[in-house]
Protein backbone atom coordinates (compact mmCIF):
# COMPACT_ATOMS: atom_id res chain seq x y z
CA UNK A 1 12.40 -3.10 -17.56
CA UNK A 2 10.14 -3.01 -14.15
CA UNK A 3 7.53 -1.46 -13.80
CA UNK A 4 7.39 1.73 -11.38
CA UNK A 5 4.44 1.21 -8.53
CA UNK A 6 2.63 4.40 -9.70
CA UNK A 7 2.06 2.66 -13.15
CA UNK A 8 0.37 -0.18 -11.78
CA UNK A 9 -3.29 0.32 -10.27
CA UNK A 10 -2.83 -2.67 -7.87
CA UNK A 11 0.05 -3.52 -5.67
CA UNK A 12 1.48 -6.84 -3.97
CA UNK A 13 1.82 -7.19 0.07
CA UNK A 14 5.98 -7.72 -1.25
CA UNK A 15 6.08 -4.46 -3.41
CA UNK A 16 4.44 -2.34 -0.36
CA UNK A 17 6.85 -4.13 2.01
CA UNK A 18 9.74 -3.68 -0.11
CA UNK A 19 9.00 -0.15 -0.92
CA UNK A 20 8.47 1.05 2.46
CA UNK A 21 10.71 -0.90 4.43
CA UNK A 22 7.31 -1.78 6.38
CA UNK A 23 6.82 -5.33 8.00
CA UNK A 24 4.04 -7.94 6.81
CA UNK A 25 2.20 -7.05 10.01
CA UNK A 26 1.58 -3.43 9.76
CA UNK A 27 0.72 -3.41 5.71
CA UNK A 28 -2.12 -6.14 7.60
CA UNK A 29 -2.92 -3.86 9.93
CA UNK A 30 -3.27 -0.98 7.64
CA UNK A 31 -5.32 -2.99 5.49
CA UNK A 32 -7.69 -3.74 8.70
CA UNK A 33 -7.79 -0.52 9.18
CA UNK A 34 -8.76 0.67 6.04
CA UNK A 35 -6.07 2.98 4.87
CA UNK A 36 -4.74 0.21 2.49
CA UNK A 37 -7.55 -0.94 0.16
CA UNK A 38 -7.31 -4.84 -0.40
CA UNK A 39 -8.41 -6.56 -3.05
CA UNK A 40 -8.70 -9.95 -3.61
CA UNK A 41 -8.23 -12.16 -6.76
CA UNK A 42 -8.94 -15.37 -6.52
CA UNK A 43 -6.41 -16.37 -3.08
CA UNK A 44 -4.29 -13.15 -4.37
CA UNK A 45 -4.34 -10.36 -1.88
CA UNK A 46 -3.74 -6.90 -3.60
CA UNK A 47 -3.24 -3.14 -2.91
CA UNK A 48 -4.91 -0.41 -4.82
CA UNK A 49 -2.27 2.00 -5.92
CA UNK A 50 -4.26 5.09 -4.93
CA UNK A 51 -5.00 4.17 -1.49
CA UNK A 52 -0.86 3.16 -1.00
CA UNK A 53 -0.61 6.81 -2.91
CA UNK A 54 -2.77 8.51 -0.44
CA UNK A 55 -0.85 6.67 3.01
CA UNK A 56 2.07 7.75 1.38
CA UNK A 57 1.12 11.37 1.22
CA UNK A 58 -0.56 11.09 4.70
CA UNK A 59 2.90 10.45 5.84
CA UNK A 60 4.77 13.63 4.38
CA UNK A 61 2.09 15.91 5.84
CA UNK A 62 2.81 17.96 8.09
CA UNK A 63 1.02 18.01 11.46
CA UNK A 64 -1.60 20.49 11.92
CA UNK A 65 -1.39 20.39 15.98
């Protein structure tokens, strides 16, 4: 049985990608920007799962203009 994202504390590039529907280029750039938290291990490139929590939640907010 998979595992569900939110039971995992870090996250591939593919699960984020898959997941979102996002391209490789923008989970890149919003890991240079800082609102996905890499992590690397060894030449593995990970996500923490609270910062892909908290840009998930930034996303469903709604605008305080």
């Amino acid at each position: 049985m998979p595992i569900a994202l939110t039971d995992r504390v870090l996250l591939r590039i593919d699960d984020v990608m898959r997941e979102t529907g996002a391209s490789r280029s923008t989970v890149h750039r919003l890991m240079a920007a800082g609102t996905l938290v890499r992590v690397k291990i060894g030449r593995a490139t990970r996500i923490t799962a609270d910062s892909y929590a908290a840009w998930i939640a930034s996303l469903t907010q709604p605008d305080n203009a």
